[in-house]
N, C-alpha and C. Protein backbone atom coordinates (compact mmCIF):
# COMPACT_ATOMS: atom_id res chain seq x y z
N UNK A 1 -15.96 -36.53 132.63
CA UNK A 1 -15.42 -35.65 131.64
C UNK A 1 -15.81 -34.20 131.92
N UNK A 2 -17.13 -33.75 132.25
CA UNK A 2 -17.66 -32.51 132.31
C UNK A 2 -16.76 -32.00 133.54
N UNK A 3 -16.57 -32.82 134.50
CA UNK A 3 -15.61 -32.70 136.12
C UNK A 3 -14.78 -31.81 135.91
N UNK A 4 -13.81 -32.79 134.67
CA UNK A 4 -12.38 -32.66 134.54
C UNK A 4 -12.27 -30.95 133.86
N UNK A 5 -13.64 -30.85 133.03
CA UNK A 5 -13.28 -29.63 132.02
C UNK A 5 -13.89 -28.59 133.24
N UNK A 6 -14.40 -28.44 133.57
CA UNK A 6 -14.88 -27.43 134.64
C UNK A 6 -14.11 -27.33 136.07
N UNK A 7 -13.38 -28.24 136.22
CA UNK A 7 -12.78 -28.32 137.68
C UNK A 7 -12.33 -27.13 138.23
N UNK A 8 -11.14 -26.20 137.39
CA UNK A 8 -10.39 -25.45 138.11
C UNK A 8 -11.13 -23.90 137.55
N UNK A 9 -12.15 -23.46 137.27
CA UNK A 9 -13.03 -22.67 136.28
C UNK A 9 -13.41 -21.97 137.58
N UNK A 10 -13.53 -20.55 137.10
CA UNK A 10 -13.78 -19.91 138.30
C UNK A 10 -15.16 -18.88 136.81
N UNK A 11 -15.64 -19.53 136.04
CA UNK A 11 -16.97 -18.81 135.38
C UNK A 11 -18.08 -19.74 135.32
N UNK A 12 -18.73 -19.18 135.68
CA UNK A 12 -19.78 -19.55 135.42
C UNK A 12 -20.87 -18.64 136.41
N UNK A 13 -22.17 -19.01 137.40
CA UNK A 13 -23.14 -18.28 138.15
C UNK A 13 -23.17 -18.55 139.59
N UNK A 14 -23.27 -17.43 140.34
CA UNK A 14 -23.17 -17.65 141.32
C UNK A 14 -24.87 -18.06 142.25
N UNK A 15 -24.90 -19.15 142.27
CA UNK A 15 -26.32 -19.83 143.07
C UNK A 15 -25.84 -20.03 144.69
N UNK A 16 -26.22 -19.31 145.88
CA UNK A 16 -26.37 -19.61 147.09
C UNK A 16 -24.96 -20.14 147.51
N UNK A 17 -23.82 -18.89 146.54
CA UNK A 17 -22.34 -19.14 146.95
C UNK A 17 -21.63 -19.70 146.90
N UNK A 18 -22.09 -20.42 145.73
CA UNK A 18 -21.79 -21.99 144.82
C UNK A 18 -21.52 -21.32 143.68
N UNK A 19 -20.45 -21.76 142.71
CA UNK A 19 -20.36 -21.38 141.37
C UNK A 19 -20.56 -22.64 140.70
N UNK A 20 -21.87 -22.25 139.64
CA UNK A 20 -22.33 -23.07 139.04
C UNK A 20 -21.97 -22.99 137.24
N UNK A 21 -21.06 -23.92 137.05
CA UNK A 21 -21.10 -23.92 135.26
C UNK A 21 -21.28 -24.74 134.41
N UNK A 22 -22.51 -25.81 135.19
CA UNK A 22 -22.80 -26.82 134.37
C UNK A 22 -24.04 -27.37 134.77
N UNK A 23 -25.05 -27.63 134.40
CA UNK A 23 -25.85 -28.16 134.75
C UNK A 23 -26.34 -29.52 133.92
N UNK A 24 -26.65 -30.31 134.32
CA UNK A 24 -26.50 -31.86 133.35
C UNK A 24 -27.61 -32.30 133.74
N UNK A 25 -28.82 -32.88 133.01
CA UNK A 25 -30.08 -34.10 132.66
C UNK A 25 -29.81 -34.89 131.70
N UNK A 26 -29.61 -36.39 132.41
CA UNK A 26 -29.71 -37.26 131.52
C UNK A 26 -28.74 -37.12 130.72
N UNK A 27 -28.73 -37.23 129.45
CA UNK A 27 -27.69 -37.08 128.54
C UNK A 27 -27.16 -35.36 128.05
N UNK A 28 -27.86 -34.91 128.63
CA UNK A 28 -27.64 -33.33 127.99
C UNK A 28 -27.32 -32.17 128.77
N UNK A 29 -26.34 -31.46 128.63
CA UNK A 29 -25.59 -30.50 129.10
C UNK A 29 -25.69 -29.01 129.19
N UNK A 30 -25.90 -28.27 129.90
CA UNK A 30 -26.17 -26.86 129.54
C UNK A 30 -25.14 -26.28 130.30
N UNK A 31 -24.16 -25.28 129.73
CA UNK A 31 -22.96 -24.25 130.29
C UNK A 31 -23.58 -22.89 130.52
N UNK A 32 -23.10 -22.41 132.16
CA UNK A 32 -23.40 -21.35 132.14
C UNK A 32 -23.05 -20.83 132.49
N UNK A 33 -22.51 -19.11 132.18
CA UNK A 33 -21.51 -17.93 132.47
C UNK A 33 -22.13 -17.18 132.94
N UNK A 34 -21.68 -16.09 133.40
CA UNK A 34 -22.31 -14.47 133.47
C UNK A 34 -21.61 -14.06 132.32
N UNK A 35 -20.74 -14.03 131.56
CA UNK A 35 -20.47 -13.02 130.66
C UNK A 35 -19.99 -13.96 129.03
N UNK A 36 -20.12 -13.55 128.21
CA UNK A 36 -19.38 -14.02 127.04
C UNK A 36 -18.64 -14.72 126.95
N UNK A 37 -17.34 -14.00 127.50
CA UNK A 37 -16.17 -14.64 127.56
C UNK A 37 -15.74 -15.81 128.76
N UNK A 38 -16.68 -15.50 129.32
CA UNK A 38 -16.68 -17.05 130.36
C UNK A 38 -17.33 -18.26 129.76
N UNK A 39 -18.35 -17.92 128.93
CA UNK A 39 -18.55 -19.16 127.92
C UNK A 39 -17.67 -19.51 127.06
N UNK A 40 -17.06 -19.04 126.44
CA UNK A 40 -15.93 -19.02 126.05
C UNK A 40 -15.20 -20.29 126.29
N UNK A 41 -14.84 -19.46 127.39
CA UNK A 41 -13.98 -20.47 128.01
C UNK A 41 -13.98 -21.19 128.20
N UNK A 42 -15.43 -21.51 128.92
CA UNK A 42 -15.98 -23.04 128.97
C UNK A 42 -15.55 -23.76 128.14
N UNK A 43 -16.42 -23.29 126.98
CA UNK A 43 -16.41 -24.09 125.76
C UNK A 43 -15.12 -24.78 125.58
N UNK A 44 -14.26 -23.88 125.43
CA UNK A 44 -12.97 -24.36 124.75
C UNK A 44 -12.34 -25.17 125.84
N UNK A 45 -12.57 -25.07 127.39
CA UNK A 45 -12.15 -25.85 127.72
C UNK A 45 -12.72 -27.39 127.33
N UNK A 46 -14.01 -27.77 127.44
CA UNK A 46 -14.89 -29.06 127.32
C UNK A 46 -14.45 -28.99 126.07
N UNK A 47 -14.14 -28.25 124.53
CA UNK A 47 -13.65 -29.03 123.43
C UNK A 47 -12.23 -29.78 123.95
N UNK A 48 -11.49 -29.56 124.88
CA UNK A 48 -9.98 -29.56 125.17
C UNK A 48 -10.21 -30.99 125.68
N UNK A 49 -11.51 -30.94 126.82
CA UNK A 49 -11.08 -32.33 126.88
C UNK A 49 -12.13 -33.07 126.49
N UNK A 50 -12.81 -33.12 125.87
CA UNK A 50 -13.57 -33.70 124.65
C UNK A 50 -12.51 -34.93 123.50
N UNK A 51 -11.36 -34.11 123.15
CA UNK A 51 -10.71 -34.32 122.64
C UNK A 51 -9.63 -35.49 123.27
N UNK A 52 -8.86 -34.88 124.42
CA UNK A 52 -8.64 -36.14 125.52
C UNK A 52 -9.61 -37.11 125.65
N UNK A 53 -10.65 -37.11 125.71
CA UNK A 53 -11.56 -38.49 125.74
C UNK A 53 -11.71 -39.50 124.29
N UNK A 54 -11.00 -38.88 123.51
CA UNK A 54 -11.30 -39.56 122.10
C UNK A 54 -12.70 -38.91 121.24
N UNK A 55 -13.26 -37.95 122.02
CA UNK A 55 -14.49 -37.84 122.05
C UNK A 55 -14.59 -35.86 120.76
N UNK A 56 -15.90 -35.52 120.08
CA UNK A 56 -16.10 -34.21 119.54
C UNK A 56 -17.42 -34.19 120.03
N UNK A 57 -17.20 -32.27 120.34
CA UNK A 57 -18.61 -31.47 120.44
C UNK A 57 -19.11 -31.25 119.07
N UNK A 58 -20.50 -31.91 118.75
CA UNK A 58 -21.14 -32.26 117.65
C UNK A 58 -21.55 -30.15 117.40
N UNK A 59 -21.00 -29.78 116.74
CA UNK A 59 -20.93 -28.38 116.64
C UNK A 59 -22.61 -27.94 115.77
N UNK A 60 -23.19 -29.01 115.42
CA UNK A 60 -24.87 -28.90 114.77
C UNK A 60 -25.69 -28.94 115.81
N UNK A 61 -25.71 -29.91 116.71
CA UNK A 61 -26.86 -29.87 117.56
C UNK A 61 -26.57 -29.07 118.95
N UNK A 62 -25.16 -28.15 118.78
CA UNK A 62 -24.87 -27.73 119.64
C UNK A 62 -25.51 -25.94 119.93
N UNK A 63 -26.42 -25.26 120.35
CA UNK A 63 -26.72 -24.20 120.54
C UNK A 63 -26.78 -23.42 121.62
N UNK A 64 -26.56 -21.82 121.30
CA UNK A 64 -26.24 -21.06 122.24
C UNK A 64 -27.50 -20.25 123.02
N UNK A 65 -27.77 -19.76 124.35
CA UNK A 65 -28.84 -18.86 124.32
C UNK A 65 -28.19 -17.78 125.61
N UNK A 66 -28.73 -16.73 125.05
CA UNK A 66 -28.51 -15.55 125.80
C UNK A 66 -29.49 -15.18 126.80
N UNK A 67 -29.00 -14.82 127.73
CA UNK A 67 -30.26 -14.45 128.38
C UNK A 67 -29.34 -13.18 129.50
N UNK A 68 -30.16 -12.21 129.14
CA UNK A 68 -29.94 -10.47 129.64
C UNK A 68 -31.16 -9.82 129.94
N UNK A 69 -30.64 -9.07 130.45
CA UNK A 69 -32.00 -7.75 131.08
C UNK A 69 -31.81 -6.85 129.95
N UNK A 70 -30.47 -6.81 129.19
CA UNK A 70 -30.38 -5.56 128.36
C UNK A 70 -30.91 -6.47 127.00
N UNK A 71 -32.01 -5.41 126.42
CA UNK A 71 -32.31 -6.06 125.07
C UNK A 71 -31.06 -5.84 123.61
N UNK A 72 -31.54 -7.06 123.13
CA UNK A 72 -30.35 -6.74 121.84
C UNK A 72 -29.58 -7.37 121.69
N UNK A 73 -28.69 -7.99 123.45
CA UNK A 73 -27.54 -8.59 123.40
C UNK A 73 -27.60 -9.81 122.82
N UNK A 74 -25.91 -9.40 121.99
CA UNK A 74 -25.82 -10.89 120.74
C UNK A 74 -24.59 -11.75 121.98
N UNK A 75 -24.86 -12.64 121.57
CA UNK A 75 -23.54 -13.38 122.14
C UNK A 75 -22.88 -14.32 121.04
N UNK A 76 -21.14 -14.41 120.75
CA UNK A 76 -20.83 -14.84 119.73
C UNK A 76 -19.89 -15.82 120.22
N UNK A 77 -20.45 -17.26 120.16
CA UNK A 77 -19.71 -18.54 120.81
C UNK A 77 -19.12 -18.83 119.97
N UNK A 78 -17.98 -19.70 119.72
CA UNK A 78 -17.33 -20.18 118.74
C UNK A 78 -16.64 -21.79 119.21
N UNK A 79 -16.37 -22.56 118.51
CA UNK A 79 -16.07 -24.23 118.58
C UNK A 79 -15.16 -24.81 117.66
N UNK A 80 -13.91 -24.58 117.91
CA UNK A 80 -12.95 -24.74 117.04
C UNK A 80 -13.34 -23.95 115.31
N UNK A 81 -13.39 -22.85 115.26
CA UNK A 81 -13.57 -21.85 113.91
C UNK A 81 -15.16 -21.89 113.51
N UNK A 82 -15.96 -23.03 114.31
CA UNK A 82 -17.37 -23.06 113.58
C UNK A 82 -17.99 -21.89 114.77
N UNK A 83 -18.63 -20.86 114.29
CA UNK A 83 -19.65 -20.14 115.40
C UNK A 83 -20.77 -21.27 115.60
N UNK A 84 -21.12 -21.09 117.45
CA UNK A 84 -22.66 -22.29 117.33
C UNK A 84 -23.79 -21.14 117.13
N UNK A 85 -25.02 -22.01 116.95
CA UNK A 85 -25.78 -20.94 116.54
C UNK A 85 -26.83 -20.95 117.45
N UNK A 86 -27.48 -19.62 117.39
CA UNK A 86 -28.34 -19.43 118.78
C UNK A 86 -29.77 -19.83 118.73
């Protein structure tokens, strides 16, 4: 499922010329962008096919984290109208 939603995704980090936008342990998932709106995207893609699987992103245990050199920065994810929270 994570395959299918990330396959054709050109966001996420660039590691040793590899674009990386998912990293997975065990049962648990972490998405990762360089910018906002590449999470974004993510997201909405994996709700897209979340949904194809019969399957929902549990939008409670689901949280966001920022991480910048510039202090301050908010980042504002969203999951079908619910914001997740950071």
């Amino acid at each position: 499922m994570m395959r299918v939603a990330t396959v054709d995704t050109q966001d996420g980090v660039s590691v040793g010329g590899q674009t990386i936008s998912a990293i997975r342990y065990a049962d648990d998932k972490a998405m990762v962008a360089n910018s906002q709106q590449g999470l974004q995207r993510l997201m909405n893609n994996i709700n897209e096919v979340t949904k194809e699987f019969g399957m929902k992103v549990n939008v409670k245990k689901t949280k966001v984290v920022c991480i910048s050199r510039s202090q301050g920065t908010k980042t504002n994810i969203f999951l079908t109208d619910n914001e997740l929270r950071r």
